[in-house]
N, C-alpha and C. Protein backbone atom coordinates (compact mmCIF):
# COMPACT_ATOMS: atom_id res chain seq x y z
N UNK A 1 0.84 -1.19 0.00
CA UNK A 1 0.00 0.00 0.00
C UNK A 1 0.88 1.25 0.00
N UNK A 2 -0.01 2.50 -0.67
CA UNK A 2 0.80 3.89 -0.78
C UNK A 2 0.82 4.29 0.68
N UNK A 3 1.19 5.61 0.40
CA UNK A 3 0.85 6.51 1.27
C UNK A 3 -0.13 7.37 1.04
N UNK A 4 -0.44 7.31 -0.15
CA UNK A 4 -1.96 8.17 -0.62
C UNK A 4 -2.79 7.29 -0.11
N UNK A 5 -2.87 6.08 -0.11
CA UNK A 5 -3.84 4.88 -0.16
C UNK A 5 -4.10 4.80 1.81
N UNK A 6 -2.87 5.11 2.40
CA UNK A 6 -3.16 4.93 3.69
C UNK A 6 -3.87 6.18 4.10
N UNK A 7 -3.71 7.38 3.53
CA UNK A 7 -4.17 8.59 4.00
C UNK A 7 -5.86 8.73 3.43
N UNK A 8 -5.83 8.17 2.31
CA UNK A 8 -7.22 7.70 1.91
C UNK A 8 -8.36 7.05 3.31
N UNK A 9 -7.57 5.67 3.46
CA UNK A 9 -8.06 5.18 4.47
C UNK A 9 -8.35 5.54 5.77
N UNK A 10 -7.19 6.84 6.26
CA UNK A 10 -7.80 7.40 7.47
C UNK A 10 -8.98 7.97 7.45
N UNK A 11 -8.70 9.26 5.97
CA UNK A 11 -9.56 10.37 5.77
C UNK A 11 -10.85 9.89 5.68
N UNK A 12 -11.41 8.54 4.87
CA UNK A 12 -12.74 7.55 5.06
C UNK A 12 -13.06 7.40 5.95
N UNK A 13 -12.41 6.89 7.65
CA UNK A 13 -12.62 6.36 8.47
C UNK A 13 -12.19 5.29 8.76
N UNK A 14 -11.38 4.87 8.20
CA UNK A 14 -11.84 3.45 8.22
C UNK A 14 -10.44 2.24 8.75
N UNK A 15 -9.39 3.65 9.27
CA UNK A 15 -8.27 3.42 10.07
C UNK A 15 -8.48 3.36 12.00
N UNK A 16 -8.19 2.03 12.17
CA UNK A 16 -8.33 1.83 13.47
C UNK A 16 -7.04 1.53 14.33
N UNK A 17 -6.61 1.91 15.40
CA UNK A 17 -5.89 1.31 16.53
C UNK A 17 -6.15 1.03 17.96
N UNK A 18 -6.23 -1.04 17.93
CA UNK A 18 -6.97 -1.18 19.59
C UNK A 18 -8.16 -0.96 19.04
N UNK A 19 -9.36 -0.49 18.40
CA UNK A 19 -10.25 -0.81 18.17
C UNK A 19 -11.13 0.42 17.97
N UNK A 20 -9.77 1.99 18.05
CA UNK A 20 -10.24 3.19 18.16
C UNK A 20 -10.37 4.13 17.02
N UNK A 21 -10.61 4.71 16.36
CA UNK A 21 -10.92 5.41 15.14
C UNK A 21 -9.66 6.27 14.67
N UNK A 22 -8.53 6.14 13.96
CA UNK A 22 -8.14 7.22 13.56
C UNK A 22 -8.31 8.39 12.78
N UNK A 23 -8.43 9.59 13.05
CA UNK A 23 -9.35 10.72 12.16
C UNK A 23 -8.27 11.61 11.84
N UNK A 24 -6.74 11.72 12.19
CA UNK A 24 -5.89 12.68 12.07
C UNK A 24 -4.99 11.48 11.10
N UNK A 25 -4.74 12.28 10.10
CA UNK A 25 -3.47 11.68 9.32
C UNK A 25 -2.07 11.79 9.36
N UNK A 26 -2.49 12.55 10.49
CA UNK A 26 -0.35 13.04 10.86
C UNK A 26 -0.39 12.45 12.17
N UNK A 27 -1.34 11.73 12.89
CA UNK A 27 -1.22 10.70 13.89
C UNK A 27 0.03 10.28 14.21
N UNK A 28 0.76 9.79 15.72
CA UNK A 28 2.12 9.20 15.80
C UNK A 28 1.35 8.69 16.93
N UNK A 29 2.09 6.97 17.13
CA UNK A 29 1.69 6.34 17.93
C UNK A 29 2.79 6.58 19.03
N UNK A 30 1.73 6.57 20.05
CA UNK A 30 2.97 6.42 21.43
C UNK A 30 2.74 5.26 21.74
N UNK A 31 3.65 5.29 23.48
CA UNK A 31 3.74 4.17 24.35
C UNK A 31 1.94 4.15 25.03
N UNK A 32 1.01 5.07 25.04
CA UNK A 32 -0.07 5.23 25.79
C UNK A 32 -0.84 4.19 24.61
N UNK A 33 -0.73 3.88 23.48
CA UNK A 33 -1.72 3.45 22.90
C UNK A 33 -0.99 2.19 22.78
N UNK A 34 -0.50 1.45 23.41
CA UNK A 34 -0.19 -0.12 23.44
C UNK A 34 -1.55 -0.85 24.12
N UNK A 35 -1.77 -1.94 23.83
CA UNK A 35 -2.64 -2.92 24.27
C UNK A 35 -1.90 -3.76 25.21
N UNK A 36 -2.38 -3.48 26.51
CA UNK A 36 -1.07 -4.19 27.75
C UNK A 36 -0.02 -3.63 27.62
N UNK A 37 1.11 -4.48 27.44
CA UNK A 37 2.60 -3.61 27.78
C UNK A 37 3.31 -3.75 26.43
N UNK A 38 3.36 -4.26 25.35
CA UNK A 38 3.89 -4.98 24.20
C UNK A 38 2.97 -4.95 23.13
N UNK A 39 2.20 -4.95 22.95
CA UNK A 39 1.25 -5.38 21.41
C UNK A 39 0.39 -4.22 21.19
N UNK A 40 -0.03 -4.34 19.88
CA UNK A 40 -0.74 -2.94 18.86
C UNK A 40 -1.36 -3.82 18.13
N UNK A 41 -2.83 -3.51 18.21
CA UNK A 41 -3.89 -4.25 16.98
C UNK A 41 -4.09 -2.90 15.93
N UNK A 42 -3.64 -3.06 14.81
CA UNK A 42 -3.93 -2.24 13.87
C UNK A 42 -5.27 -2.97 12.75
N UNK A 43 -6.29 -2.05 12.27
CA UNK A 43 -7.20 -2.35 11.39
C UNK A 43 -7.25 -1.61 10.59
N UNK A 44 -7.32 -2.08 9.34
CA UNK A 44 -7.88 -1.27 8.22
C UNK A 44 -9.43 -1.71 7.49
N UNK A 45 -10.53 -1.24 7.82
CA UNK A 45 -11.67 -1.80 7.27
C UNK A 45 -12.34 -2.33 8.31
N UNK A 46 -13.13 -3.42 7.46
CA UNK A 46 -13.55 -4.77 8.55
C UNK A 46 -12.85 -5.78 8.95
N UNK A 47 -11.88 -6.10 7.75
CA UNK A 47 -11.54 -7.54 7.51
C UNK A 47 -9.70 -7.47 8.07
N UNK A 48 -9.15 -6.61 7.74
CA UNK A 48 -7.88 -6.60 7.98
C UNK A 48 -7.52 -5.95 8.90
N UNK A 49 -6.51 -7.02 10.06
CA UNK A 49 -5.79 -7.05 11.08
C UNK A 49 -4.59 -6.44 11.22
N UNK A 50 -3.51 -6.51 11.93
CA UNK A 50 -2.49 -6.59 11.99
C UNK A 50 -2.19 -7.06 13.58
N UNK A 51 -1.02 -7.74 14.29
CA UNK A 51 -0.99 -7.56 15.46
C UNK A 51 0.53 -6.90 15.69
N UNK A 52 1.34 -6.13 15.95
CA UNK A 52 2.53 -5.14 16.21
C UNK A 52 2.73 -5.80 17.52
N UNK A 53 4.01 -6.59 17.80
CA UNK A 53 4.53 -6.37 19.12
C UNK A 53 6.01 -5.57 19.35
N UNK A 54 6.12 -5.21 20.14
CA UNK A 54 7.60 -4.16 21.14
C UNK A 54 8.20 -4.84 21.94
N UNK A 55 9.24 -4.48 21.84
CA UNK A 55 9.65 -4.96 23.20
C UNK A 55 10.11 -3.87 24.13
């Protein structure tokens, strides 16, 4: 995927992290939006996942 294509997808709606709406396209993830201490559920849509772990 682009970067037009991801900015598409915010500007729709239809960008999620943890299960929360992203609406800003210059978004930066911190340490506050981890799921527990290590992992990031990213969504795009309905259907597509991702799971991100840190250490």
């Amino acid at each position: 995927a682009s970067r037009s294509a991801a900015r598409r997808t915010i500007e729709q709606g239809g960008a999620y992290i943890n299960n929360v709406r992203v609406s800003d396209s210059s978004y930066h993830i911190t340490s506050d939006d981890l799921a527990g201490r290590t992992a990031l559920v990213l969504r795009s849509g309905k259907k597509s996942y991702a799971l991100a772990r840190f250490q």
